[in-house]
C-alpha atoms as a PDB file:
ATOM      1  CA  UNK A   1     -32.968 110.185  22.875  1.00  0.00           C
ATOM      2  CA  UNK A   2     -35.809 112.810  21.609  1.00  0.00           C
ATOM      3  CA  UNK A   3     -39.144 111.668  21.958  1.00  0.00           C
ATOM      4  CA  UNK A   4     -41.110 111.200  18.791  1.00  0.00           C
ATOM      5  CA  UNK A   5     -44.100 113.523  18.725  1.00  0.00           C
ATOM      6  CA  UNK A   6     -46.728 112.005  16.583  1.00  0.00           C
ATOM      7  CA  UNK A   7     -49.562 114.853  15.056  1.00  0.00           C
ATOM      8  CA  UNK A   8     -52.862 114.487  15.219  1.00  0.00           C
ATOM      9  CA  UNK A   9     -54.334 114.888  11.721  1.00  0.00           C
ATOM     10  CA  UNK A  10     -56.024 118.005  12.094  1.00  0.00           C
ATOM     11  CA  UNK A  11     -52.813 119.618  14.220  1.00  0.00           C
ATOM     12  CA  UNK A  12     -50.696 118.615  11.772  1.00  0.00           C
ATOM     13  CA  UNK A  13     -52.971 119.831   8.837  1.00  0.00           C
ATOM     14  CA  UNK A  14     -52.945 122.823  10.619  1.00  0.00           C
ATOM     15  CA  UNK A  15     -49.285 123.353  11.272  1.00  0.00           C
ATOM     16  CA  UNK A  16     -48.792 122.729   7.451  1.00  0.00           C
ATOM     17  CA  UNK A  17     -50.660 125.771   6.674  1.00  0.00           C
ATOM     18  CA  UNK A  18     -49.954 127.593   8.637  1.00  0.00           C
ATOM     19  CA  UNK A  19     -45.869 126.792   7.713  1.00  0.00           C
ATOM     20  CA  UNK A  20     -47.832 127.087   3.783  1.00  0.00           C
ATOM     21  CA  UNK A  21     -48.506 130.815   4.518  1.00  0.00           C
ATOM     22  CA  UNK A  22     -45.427 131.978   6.076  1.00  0.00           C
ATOM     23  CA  UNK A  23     -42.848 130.583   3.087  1.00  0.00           C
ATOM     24  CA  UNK A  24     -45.651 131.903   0.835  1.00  0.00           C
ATOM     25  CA  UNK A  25     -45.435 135.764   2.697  1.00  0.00           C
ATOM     26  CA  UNK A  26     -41.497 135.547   2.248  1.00  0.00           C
ATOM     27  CA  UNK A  27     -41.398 134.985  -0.800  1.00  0.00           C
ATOM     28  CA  UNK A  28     -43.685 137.237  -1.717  1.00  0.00           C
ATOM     29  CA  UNK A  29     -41.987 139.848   0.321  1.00  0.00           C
ATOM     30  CA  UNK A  30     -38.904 139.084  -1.665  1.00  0.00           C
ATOM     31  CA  UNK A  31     -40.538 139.319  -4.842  1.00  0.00           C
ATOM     32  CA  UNK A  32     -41.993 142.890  -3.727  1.00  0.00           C
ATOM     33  CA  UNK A  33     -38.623 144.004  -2.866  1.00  0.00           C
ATOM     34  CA  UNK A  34     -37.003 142.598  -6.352  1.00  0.00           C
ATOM     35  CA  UNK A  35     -39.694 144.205  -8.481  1.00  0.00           C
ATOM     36  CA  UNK A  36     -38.857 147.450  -6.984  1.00  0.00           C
ATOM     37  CA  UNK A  37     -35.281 147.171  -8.088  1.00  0.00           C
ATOM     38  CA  UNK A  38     -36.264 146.020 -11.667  1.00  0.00           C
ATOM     39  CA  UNK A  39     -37.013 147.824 -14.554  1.00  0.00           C
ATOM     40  CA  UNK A  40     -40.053 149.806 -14.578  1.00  0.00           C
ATOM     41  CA  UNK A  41     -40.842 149.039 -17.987  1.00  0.00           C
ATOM     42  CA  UNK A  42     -41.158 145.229 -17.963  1.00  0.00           C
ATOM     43  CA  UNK A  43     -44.231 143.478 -16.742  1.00  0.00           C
ATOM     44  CA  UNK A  44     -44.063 141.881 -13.311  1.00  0.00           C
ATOM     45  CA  UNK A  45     -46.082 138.497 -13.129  1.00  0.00           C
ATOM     46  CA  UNK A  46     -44.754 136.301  -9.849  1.00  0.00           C
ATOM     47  CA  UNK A  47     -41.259 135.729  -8.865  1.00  0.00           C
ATOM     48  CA  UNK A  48     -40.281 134.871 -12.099  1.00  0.00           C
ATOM     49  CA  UNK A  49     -40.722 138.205 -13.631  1.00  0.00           C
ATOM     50  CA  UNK A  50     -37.992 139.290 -11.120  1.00  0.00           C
ATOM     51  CA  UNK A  51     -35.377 137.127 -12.553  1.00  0.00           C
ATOM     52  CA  UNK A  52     -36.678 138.180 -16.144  1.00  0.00           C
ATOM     53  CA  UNK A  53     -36.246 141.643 -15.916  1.00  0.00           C
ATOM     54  CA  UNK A  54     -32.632 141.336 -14.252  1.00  0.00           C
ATOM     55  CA  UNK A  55     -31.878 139.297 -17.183  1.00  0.00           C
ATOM     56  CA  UNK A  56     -32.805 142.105 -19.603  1.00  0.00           C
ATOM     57  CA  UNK A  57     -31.053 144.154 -18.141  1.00  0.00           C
ATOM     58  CA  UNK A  58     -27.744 141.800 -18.103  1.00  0.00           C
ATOM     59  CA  UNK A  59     -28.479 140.911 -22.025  1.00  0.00           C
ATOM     60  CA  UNK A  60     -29.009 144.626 -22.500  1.00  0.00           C
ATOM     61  CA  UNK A  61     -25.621 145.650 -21.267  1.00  0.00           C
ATOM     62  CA  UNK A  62     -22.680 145.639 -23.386  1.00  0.00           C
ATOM     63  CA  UNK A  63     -19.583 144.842 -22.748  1.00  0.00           C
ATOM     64  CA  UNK A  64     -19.901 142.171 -21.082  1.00  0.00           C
ATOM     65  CA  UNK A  65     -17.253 139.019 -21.477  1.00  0.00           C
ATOM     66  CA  UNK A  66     -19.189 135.920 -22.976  1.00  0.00           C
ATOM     67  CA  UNK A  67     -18.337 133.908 -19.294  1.00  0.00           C
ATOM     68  CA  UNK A  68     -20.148 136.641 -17.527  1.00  0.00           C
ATOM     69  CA  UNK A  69     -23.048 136.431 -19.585  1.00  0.00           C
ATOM     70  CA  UNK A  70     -23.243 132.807 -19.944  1.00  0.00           C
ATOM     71  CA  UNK A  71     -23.368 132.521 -15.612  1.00  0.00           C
ATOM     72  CA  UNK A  72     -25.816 135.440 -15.164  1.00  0.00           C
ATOM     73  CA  UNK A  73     -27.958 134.022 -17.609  1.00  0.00           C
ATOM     74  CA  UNK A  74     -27.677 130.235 -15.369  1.00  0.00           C
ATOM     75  CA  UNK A  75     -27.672 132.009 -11.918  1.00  0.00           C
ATOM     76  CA  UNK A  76     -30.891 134.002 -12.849  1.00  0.00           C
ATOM     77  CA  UNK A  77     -32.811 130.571 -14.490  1.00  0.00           C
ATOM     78  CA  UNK A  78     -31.375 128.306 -10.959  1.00  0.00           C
ATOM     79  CA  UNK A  79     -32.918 131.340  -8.740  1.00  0.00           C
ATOM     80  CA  UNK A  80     -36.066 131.423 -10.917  1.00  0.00           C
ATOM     81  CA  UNK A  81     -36.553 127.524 -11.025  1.00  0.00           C
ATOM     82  CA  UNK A  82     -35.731 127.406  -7.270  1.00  0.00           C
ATOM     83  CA  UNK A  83     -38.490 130.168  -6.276  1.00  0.00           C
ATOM     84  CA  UNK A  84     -41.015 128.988  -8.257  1.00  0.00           C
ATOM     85  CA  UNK A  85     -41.194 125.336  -7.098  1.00  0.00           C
ATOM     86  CA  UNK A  86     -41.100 126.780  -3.174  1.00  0.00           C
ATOM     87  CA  UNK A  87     -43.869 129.033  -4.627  1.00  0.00           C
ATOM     88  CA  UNK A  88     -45.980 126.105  -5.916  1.00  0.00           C
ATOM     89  CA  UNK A  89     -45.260 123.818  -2.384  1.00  0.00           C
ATOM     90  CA  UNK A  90     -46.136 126.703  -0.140  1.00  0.00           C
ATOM     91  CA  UNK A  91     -49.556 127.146  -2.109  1.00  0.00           C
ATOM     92  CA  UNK A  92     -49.983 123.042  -2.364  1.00  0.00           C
ATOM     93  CA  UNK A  93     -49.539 123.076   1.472  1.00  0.00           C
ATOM     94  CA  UNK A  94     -51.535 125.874   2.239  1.00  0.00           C
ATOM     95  CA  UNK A  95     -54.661 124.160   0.507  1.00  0.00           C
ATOM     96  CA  UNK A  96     -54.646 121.596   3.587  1.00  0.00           C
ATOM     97  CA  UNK A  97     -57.098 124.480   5.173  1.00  0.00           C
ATOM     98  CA  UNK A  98     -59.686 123.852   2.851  1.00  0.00           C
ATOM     99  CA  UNK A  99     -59.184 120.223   1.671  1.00  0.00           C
ATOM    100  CA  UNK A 100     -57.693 121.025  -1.274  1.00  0.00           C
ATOM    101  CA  UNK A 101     -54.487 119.389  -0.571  1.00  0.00           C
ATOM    102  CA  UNK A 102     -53.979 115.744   1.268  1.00  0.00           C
ATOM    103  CA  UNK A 103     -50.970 114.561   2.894  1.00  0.00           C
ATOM    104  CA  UNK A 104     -50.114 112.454   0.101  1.00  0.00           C
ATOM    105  CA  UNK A 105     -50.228 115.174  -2.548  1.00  0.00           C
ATOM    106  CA  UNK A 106     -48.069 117.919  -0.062  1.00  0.00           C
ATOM    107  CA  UNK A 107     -45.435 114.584   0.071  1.00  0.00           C
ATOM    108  CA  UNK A 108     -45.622 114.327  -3.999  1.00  0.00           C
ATOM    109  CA  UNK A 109     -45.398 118.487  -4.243  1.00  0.00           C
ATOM    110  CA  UNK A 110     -42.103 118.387  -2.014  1.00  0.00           C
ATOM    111  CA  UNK A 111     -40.783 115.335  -4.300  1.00  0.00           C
ATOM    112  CA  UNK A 112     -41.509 116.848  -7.151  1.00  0.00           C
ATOM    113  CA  UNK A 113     -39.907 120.581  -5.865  1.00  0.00           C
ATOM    114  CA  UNK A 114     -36.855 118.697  -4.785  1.00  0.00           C
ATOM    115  CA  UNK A 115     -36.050 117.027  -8.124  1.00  0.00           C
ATOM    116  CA  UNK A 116     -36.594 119.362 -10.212  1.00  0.00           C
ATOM    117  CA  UNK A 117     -34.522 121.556  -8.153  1.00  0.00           C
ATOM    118  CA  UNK A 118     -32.079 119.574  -7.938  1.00  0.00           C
ATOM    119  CA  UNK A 119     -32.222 118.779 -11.768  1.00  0.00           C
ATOM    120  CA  UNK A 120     -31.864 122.351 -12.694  1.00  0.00           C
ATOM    121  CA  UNK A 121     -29.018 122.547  -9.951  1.00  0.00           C
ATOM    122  CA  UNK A 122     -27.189 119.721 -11.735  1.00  0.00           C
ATOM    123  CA  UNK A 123     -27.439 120.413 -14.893  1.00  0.00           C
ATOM    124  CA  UNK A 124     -27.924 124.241 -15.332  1.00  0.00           C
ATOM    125  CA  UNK A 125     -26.107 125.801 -12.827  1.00  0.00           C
ATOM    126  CA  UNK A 126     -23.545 123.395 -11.107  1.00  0.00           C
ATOM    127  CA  UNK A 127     -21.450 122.864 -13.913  1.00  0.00           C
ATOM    128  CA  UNK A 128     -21.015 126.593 -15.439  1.00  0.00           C
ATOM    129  CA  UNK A 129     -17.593 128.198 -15.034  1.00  0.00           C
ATOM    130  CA  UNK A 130     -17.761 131.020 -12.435  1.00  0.00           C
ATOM    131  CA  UNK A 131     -15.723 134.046 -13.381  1.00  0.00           C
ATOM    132  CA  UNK A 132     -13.320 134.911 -10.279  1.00  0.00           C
ATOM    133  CA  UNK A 133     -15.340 137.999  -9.637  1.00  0.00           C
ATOM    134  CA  UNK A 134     -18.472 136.286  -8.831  1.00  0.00           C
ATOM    135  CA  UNK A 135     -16.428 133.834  -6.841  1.00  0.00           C
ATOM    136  CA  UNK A 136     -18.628 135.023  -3.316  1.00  0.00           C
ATOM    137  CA  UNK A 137     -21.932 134.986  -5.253  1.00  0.00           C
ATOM    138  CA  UNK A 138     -21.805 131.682  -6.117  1.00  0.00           C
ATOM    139  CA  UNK A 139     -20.334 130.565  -2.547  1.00  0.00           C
ATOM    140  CA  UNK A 140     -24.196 131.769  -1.494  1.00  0.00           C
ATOM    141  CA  UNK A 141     -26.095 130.061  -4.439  1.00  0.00           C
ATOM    142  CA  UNK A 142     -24.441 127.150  -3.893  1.00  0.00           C
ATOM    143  CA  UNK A 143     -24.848 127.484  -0.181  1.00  0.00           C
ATOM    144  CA  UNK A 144     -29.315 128.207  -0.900  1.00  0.00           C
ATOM    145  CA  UNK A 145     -29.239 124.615  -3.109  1.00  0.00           C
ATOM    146  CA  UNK A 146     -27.316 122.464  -0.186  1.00  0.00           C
ATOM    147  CA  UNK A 147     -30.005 124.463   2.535  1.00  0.00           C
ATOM    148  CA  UNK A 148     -32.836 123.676   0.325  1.00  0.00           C
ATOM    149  CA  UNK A 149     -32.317 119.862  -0.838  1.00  0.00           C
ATOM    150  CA  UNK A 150     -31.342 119.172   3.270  1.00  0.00           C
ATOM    151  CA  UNK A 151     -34.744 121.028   4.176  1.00  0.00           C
ATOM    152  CA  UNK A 152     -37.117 119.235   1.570  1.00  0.00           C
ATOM    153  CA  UNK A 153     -35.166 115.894   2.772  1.00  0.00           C
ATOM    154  CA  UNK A 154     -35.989 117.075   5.764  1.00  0.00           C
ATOM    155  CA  UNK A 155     -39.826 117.182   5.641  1.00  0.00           C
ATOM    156  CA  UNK A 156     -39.314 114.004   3.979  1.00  0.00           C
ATOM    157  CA  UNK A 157     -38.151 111.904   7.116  1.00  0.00           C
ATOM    158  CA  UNK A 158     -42.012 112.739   8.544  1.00  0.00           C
ATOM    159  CA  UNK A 159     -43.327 110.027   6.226  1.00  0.00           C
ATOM    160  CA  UNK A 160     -41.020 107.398   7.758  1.00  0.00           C
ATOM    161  CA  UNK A 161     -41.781 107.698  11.413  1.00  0.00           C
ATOM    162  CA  UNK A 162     -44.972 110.512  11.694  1.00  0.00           C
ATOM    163  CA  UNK A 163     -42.310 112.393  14.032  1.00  0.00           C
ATOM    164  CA  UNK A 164     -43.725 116.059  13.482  1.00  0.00           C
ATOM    165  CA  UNK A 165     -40.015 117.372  14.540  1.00  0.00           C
ATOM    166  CA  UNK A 166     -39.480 116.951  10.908  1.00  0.00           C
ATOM    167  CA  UNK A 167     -41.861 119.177   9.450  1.00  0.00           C
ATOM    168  CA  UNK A 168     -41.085 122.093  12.254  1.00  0.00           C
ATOM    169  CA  UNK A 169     -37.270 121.686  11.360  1.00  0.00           C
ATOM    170  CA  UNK A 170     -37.824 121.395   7.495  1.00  0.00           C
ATOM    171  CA  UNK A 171     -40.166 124.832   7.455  1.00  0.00           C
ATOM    172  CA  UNK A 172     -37.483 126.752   9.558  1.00  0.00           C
ATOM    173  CA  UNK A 173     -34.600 125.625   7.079  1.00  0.00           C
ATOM    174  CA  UNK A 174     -37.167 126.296   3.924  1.00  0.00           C
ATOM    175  CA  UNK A 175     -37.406 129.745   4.921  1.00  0.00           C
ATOM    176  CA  UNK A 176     -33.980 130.551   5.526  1.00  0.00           C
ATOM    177  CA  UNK A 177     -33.826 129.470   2.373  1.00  0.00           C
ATOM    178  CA  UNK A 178     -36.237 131.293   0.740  1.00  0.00           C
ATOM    179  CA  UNK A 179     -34.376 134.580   2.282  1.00  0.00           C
ATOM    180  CA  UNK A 180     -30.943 133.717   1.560  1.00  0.00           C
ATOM    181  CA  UNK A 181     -32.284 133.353  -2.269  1.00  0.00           C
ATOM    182  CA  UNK A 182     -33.574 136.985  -2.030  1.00  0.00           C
ATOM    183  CA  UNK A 183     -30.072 138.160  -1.121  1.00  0.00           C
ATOM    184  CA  UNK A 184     -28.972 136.132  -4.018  1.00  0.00           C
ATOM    185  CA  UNK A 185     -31.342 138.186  -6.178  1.00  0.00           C
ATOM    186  CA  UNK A 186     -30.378 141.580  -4.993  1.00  0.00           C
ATOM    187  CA  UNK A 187     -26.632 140.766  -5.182  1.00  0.00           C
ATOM    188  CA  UNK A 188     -26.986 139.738  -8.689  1.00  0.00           C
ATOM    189  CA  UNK A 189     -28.808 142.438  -9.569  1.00  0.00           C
ATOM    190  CA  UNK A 190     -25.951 144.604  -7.862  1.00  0.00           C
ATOM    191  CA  UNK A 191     -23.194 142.972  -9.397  1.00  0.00           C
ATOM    192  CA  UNK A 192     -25.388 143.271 -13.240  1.00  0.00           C
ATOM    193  CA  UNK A 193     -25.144 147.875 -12.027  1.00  0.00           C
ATOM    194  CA  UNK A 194     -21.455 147.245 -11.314  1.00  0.00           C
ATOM    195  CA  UNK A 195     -20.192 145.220 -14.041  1.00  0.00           C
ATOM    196  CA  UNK A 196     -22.444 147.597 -16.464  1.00  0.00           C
ATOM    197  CA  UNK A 197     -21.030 150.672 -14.872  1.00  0.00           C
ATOM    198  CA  UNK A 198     -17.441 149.453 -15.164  1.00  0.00           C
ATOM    199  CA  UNK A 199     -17.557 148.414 -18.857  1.00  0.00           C
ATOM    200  CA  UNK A 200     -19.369 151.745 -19.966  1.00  0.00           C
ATOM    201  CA  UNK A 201     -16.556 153.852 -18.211  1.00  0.00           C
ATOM    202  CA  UNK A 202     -13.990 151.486 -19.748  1.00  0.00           C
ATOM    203  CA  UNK A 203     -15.632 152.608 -22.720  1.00  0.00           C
ATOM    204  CA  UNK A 204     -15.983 155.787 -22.453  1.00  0.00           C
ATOM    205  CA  UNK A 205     -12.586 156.327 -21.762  1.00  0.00           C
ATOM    206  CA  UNK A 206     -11.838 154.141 -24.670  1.00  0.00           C
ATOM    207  CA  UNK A 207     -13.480 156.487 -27.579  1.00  0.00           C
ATOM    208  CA  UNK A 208     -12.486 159.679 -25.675  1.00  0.00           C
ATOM    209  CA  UNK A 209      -8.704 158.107 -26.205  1.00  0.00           C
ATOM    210  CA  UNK A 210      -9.167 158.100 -30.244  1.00  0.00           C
ATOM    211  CA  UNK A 211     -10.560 161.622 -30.212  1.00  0.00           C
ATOM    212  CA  UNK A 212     -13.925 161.100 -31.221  1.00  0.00           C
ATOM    213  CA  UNK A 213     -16.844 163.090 -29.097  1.00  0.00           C
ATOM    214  CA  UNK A 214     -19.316 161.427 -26.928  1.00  0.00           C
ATOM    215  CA  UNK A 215     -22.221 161.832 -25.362  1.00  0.00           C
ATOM    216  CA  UNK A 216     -21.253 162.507 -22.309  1.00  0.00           C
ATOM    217  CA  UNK A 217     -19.077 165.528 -23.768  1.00  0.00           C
ATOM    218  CA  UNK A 218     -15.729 164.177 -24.379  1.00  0.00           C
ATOM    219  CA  UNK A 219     -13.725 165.511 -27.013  1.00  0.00           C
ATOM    220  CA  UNK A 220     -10.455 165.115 -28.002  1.00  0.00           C
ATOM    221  CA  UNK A 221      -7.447 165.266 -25.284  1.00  0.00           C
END
């Protein structure tokens, strides 16, 4: 049987922060990378912008079937929703370096990032036909929601028993997290270039078939 290791206050304040600061430099890190593979146009403002400007980019591509636009438009908002509440927890916990944060309101912030996680999960996401193409894309979303929910549980179980095992185990898993949700966000923004490709060469063959010129020089064959 594992002995329980019971924190001090102040270690255990300062592991929290220090656990604070590295899901808050991951995240950030993944947010750097998906703003460089966003539009330039569109204002960047946190992770969220990220998901926005991969969305305008899906709405803004056409030829699209209405079950591919429906579960871009759910993966991006689960992705967004998901980042943002780990964004919000990581800054809640790092505030235990300057009093800011207690131990009871780091407990309420993982409560509160777990629900609504899980609501938008439930709700939003879960339910949404995937089309067969996407099929490994949503193995991995799927895959970041039962990682995250067993993490946040997982920091949870500290408040039972004060066993600090919980909050080293529940950080590790929360990060993992937070960079399997990046690779979501690339892939997604991948998948947006290839489906977008594919249609406009579908069309382009399409009006070069009836005879008519396009832009890309086609005239009549």
């Amino acid at each position: 049987m594992q002995a329980i290791k019971v924190a001090r206050p102040s270690f255990l304040a300062a592991l929290l922060v220090i656990a604070g600061l590295l899901l808050l430099f991951v995240l950030r890190c993944g947010r750097e990378q998906n703003r460089m593979a966003g539009s330039s146009d569109t204002q960047q403002s946190g992770h969220s912008a990220s998901a926005d400007s991969l969305l305008s980019r899906e709405r803004a591509a056409s030829g699209l079937t209405e079950a591919q636009k429906k579960y871009f438009q759910r993966a991006f908002g689960y992705i967004d929703t998901l980042n943002q509440q780990d964004i919000e927890l990581a800054k809640t916990m790092a505030g235990a370096s300057t009093g800011e944060s207690t131990l009871s309101m780091i407990k309420n912030a993982i409560q509160h990032a777990r629900f609504i996680e899980n609501v938008r999960y439930s709700v939003d996401y879960g339910p949404v036909p995937v089309p067969q193409e996407f099929a490994q894309l949503d193995s991995k979303i799927r895959d970041c929601h039962r990682l995250h929910d067993a993490a946040l549980e997982e920091l949870l179980e500290y408040w039972n028993d004060q066993n600090i095992a919980h909050i080293e185990s529940g950080f590790s898993s929360l990060q993992r997290t937070a960079l399997l949700t990046n690779e979501c966000i690339a892939q997604l923004s991948a998948k947006i270039d290839e489906v977008t490709a594919n249609s406009e060469s579908r069309r382009s063959r399409l009006v070069c078939s009836t005879g008519k010129v396009v832009p890309g020089g086609c005239s009549s064959l």
